[in-house]
C-alpha atoms as a PDB file:
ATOM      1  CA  UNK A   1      28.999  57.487  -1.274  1.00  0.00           C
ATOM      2  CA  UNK A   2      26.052  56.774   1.488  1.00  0.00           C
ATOM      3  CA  UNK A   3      23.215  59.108   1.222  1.00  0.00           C
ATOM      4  CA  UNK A   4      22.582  61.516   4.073  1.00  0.00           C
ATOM      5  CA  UNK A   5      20.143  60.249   6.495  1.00  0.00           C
ATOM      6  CA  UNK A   6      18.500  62.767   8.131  1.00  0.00           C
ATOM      7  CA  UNK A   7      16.517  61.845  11.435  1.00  0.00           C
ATOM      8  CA  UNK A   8      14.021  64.729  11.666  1.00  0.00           C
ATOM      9  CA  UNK A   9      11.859  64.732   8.267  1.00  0.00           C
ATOM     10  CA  UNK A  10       8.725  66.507   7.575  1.00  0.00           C
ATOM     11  CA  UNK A  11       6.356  64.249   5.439  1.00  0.00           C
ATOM     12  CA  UNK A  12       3.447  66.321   2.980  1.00  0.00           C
ATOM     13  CA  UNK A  13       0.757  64.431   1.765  1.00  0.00           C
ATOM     14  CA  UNK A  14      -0.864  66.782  -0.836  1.00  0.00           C
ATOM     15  CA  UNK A  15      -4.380  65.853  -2.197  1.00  0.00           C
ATOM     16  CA  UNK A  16      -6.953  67.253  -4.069  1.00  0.00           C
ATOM     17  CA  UNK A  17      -8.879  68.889  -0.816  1.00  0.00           C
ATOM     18  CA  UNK A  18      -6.244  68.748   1.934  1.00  0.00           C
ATOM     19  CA  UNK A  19      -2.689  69.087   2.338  1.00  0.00           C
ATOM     20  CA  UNK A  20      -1.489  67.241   4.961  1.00  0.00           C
ATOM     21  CA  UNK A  21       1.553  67.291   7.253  1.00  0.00           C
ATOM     22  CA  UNK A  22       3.212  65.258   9.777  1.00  0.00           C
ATOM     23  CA  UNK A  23       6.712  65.221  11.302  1.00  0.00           C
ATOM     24  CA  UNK A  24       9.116  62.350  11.995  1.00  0.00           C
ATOM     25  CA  UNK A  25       8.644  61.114  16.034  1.00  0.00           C
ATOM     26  CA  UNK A  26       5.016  63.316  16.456  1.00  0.00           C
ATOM     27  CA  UNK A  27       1.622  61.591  16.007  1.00  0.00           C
ATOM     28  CA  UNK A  28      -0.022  64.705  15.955  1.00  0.00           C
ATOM     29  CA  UNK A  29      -1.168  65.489  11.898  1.00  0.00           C
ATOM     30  CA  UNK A  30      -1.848  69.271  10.932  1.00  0.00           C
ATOM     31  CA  UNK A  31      -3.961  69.925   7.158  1.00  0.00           C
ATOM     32  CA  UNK A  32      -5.315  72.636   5.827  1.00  0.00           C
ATOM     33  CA  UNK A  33      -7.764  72.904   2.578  1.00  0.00           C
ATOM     34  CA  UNK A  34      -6.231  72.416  -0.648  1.00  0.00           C
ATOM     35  CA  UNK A  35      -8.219  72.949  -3.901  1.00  0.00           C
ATOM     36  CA  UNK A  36      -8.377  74.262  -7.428  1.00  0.00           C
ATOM     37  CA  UNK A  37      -6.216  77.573  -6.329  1.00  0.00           C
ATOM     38  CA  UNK A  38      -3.609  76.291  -4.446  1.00  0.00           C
ATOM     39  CA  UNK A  39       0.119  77.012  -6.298  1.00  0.00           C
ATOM     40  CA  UNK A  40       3.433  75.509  -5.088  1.00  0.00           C
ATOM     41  CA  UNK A  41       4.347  78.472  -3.859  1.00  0.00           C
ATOM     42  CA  UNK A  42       0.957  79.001  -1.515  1.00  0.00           C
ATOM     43  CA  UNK A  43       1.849  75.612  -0.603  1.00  0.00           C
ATOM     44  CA  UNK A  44       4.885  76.142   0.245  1.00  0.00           C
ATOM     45  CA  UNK A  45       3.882  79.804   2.624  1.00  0.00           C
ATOM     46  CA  UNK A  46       0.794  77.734   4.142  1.00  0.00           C
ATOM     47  CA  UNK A  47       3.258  74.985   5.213  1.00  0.00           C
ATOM     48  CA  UNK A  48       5.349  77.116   7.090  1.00  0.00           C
ATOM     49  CA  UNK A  49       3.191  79.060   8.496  1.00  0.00           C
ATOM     50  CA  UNK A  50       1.381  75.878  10.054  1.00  0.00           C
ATOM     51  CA  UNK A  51       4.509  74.272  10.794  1.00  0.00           C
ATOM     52  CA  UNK A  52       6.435  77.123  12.407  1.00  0.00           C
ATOM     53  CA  UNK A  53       7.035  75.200  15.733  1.00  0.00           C
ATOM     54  CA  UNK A  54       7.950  72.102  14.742  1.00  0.00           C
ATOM     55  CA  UNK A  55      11.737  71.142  13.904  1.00  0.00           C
ATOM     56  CA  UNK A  56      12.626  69.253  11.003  1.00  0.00           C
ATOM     57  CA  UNK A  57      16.334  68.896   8.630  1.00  0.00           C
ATOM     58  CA  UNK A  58      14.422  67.637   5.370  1.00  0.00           C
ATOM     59  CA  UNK A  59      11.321  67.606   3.651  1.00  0.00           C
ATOM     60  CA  UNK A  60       9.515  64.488   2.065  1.00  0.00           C
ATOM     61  CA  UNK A  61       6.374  65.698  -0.860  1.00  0.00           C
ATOM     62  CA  UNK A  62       3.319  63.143  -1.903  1.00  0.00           C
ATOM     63  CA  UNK A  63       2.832  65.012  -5.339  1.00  0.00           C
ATOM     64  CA  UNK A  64      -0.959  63.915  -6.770  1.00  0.00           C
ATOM     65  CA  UNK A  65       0.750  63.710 -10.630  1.00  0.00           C
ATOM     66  CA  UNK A  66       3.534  62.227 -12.223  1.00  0.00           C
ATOM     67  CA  UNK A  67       6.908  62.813 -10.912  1.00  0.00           C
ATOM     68  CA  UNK A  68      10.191  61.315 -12.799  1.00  0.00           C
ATOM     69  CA  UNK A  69      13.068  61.282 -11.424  1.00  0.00           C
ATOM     70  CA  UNK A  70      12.526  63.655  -8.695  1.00  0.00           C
ATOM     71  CA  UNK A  71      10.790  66.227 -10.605  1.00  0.00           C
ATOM     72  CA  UNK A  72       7.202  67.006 -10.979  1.00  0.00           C
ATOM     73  CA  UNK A  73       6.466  66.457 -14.850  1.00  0.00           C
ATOM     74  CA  UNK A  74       3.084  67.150 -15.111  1.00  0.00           C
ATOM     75  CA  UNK A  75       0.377  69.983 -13.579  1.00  0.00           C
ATOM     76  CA  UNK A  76      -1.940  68.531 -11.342  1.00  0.00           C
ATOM     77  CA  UNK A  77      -5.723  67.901 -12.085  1.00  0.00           C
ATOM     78  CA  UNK A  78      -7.215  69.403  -8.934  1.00  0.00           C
ATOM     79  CA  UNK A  79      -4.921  72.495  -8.050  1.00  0.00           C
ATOM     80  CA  UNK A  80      -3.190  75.073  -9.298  1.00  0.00           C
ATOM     81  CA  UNK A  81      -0.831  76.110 -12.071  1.00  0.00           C
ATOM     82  CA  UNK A  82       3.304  76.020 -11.622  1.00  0.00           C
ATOM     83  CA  UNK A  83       4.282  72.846 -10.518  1.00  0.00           C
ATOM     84  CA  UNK A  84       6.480  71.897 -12.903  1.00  0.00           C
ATOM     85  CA  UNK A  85      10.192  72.878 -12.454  1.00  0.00           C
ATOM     86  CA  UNK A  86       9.245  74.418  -9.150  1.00  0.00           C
ATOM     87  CA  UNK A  87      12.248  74.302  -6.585  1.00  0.00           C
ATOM     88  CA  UNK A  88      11.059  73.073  -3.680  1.00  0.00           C
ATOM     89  CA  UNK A  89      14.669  72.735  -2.473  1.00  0.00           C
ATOM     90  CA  UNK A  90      14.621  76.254  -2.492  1.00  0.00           C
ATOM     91  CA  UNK A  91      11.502  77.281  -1.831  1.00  0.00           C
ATOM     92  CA  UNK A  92      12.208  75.398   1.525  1.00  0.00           C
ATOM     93  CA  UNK A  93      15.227  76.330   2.476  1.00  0.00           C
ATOM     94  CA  UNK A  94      15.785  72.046   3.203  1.00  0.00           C
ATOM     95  CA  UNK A  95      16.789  69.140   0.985  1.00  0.00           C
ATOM     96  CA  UNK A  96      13.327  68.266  -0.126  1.00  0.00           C
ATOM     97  CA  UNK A  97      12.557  64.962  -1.952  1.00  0.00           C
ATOM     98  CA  UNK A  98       9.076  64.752  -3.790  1.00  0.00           C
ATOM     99  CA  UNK A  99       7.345  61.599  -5.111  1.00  0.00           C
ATOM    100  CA  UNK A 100       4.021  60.659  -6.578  1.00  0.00           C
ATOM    101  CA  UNK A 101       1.409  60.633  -3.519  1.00  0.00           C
ATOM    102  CA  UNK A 102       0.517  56.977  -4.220  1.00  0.00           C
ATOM    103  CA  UNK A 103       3.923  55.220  -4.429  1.00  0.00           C
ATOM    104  CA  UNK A 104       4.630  57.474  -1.139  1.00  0.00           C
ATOM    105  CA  UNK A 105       2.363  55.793   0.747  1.00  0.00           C
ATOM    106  CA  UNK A 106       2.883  52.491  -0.891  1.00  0.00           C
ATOM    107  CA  UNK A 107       6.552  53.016   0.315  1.00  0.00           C
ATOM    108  CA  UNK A 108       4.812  53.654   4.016  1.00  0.00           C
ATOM    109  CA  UNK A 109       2.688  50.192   3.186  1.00  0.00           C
ATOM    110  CA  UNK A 110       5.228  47.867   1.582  1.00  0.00           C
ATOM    111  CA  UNK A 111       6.145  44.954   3.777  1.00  0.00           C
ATOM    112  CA  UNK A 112       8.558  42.908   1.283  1.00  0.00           C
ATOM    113  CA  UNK A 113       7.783  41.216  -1.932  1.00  0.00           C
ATOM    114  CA  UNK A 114       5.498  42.386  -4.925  1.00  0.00           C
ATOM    115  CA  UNK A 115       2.963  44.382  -3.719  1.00  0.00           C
ATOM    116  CA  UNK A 116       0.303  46.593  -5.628  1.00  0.00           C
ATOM    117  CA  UNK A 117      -0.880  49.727  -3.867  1.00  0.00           C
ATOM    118  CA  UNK A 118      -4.318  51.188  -5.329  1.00  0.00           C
ATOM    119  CA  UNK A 119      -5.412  54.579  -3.818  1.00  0.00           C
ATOM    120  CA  UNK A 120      -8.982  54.844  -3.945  1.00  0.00           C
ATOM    121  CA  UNK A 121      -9.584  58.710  -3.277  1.00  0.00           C
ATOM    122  CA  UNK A 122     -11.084  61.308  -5.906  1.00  0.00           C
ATOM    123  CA  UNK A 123      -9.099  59.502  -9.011  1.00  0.00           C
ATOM    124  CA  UNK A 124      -7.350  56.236  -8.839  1.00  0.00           C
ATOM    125  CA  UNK A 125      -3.630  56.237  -7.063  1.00  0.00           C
ATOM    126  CA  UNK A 126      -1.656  53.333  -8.326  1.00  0.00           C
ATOM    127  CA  UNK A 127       1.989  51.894  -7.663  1.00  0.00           C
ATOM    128  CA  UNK A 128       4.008  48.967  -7.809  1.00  0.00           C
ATOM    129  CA  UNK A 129       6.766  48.019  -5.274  1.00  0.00           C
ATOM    130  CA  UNK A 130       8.799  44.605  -6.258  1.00  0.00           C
ATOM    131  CA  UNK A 131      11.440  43.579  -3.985  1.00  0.00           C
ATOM    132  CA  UNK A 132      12.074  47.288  -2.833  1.00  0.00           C
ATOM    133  CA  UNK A 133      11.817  49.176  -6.317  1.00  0.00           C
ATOM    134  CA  UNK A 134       9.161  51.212  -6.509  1.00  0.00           C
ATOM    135  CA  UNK A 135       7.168  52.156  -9.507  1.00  0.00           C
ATOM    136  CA  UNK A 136       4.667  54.858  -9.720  1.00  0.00           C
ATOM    137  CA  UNK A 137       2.307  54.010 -12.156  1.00  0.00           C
ATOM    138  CA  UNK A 138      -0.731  55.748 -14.184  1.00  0.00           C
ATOM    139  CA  UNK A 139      -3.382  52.456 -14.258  1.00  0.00           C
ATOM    140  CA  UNK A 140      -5.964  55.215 -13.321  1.00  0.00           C
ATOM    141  CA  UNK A 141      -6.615  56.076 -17.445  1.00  0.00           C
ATOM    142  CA  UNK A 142      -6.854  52.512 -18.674  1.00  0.00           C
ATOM    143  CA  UNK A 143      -9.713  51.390 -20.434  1.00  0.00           C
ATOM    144  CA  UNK A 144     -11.939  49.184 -18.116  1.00  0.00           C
ATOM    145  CA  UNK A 145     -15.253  48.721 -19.567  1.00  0.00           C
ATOM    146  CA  UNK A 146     -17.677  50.266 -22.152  1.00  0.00           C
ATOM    147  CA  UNK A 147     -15.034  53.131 -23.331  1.00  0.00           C
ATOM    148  CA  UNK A 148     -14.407  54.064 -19.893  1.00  0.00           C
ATOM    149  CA  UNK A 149     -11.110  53.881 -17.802  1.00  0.00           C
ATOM    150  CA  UNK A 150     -10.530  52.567 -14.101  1.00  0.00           C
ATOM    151  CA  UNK A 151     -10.891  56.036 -12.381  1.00  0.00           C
ATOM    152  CA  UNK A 152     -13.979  56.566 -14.463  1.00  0.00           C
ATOM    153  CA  UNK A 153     -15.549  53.475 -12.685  1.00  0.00           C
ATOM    154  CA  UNK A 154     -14.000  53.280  -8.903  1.00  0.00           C
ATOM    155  CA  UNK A 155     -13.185  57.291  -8.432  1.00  0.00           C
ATOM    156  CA  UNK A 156     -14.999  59.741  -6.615  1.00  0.00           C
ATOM    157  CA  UNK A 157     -17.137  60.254 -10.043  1.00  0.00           C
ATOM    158  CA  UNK A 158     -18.052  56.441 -10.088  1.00  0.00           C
ATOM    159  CA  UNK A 159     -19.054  56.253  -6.832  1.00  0.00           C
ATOM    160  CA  UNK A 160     -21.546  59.190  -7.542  1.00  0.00           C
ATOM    161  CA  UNK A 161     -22.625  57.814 -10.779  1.00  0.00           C
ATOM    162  CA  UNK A 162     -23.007  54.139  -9.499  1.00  0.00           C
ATOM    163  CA  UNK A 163     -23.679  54.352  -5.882  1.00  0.00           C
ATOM    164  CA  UNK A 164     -21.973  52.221  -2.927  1.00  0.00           C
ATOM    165  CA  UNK A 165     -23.141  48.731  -4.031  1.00  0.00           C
ATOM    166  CA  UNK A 166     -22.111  48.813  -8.101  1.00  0.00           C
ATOM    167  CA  UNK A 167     -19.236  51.043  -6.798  1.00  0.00           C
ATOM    168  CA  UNK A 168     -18.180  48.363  -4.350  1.00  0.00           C
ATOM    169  CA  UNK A 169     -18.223  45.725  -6.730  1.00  0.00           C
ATOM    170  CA  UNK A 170     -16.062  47.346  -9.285  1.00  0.00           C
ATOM    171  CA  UNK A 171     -13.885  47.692  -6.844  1.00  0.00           C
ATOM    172  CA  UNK A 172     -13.218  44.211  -6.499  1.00  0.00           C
ATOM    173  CA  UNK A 173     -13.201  43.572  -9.978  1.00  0.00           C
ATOM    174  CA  UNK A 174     -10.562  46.056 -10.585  1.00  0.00           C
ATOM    175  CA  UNK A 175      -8.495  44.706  -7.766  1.00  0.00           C
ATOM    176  CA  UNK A 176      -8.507  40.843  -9.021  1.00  0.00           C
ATOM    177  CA  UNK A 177      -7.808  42.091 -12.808  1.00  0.00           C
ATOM    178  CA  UNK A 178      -4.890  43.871 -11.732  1.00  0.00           C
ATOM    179  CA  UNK A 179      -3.951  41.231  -9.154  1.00  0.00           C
ATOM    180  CA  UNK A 180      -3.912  38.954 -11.325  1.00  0.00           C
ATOM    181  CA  UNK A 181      -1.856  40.878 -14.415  1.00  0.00           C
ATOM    182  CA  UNK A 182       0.233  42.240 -12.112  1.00  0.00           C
ATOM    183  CA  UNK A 183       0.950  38.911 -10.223  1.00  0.00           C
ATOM    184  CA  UNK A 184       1.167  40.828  -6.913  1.00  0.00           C
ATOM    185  CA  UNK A 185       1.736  39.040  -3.455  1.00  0.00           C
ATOM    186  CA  UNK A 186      -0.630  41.289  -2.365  1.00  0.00           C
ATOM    187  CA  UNK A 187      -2.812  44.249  -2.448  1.00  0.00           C
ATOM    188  CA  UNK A 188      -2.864  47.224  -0.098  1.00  0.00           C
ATOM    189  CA  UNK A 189      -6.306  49.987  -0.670  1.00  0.00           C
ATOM    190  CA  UNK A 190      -5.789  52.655   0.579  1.00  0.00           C
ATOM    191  CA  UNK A 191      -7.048  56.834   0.010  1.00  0.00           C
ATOM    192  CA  UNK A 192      -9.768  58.329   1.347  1.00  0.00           C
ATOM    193  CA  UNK A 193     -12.894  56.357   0.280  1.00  0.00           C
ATOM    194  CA  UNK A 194     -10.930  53.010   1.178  1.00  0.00           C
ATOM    195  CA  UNK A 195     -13.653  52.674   4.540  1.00  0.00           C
ATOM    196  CA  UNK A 196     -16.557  52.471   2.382  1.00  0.00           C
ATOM    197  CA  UNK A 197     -15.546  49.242   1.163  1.00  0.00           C
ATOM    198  CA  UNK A 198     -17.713  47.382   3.450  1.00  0.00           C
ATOM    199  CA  UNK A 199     -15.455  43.446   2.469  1.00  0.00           C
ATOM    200  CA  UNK A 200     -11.903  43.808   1.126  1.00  0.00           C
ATOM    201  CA  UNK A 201     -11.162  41.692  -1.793  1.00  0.00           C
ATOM    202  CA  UNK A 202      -9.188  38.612  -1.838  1.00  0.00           C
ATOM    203  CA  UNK A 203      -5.478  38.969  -1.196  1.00  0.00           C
ATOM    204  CA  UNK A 204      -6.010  42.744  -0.393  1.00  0.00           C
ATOM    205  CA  UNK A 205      -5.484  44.516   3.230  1.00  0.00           C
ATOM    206  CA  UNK A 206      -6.697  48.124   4.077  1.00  0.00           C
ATOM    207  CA  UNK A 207      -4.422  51.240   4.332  1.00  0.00           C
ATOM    208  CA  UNK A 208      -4.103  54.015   6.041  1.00  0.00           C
ATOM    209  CA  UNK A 209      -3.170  57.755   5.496  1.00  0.00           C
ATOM    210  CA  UNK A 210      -0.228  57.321   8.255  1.00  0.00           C
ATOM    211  CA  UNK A 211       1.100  55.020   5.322  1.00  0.00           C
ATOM    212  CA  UNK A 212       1.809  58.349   3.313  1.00  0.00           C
ATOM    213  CA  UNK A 213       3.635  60.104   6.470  1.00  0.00           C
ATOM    214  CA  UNK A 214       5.486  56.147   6.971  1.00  0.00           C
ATOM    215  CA  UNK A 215       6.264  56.721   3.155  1.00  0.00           C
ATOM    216  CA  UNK A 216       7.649  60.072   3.344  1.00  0.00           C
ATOM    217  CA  UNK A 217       9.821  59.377   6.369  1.00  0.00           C
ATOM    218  CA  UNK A 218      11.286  56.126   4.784  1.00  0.00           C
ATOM    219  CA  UNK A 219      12.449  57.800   1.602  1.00  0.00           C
ATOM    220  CA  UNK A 220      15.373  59.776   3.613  1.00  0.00           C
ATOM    221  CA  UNK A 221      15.613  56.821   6.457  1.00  0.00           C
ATOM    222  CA  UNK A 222      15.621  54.196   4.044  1.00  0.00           C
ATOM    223  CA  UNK A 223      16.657  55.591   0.709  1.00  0.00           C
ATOM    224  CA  UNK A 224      16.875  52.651  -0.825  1.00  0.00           C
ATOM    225  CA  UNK A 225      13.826  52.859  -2.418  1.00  0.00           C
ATOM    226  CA  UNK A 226      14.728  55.589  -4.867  1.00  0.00           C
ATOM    227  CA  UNK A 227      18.400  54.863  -5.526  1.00  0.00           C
ATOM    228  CA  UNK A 228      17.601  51.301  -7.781  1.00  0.00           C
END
């Protein structure tokens, strides 16, 4: 049986310090702060309280933690308690879909082949799309050098430890290692600190945070990419 496609989707991009929101056919993008407090359910009453005008059939989530299968399977680092086994079906009162925030917007990137999406933000966002699969993945907590992991090095804490320059260059390092293990066609960096990288790497092209709204809207316009 087809999936439903639904034509009017609400994409939420949540993040450490903002939680973003942006519906299907609108370029106009309404936030508000995020943080250390912020439960699914707040999330859920801020949302509609912001989006009370706009129209929408279905819901797309960017979740910043692991999500398998559809379900959130893991509390996030930088908000709240409860998000595991909340129902955000019914907490919406819409068919709701929710995905890690990085493979969203590498969904909202992807332009065919084997492409690795790194999100360069206050951790490390990381995903894998080959040939239309997607694959969230966790490369944030590998080790990378002297007994410390990826995230320690080009993360928000890196970049204060290091400064621009070292910061910068670990960058790049990061992206050819993984480049290169991950034989990807190419790279796409996106998240908030992506601008301060003042020359991309080789093979790699810049994102953008309309990626993650792109992302959200594909997953119920082209559901393909969670049905393999």
């Amino acid at each position: 049986m087809k999936p439903k496609q639904y034509k009017r989707i609400l994409a939420i991009d949540v993040g450490g310090n903002h939680v973003k929101t942006r519906v299907f056919g609108r370029r106009e993008m309404r936030q508000f702060e995020s943080g250390p407090h912020l439960t699914p359910r707040k999330m859920v009453e801020q949302v509609h309280e912001l989006t009370g005008d706009w129209k929408f059939d279905a819901i797309s989530i960017g979740y910043p933690g692991v999500v398998l299968h559809g379900k959130v399977v893991a509390e996030p680092h930088n908000l709240g308690p409860g998000w595991v086994g909340f129902d955000f079906h019914k907490a919406f009162g819409r068919p709701t879909r929710i995905i890690n925030d990085a493979a969203m917007q590498a969904i909202g990137s992807y332009e065919g082949g084997r492409m690795l999406f790194l999100g360069l933000g206050t951790g490390l966002g990381s995903a894998l799309i080959v040939d239309g699969i997607v694959a969230a993945m966790e490369l944030a907590h590998l080790p990378f050098k002297k007994g410390r992991s990826f995230e320690d090095y080009v993360g928000e804490r890196g970049l204060r430890r290091l400064g621009g320059k070292k910061w910068r260059q670990n960058v790049n390092e990061m992206v050819e290692r993984l480049s290169t293990v991950l034989e990807a066609d190419y790279v796409v960096i996106g998240g908030g600190n992506a601008r301060k990288l003042k020359r991309l790497p080789k093979n790699a092209r810049l994102g953008s945070n309309d990626f993650a709204f792109n992302g959200g809207f594909r997953l119920w316009r082209a559901p393909h990419f969670l049905s393999k």
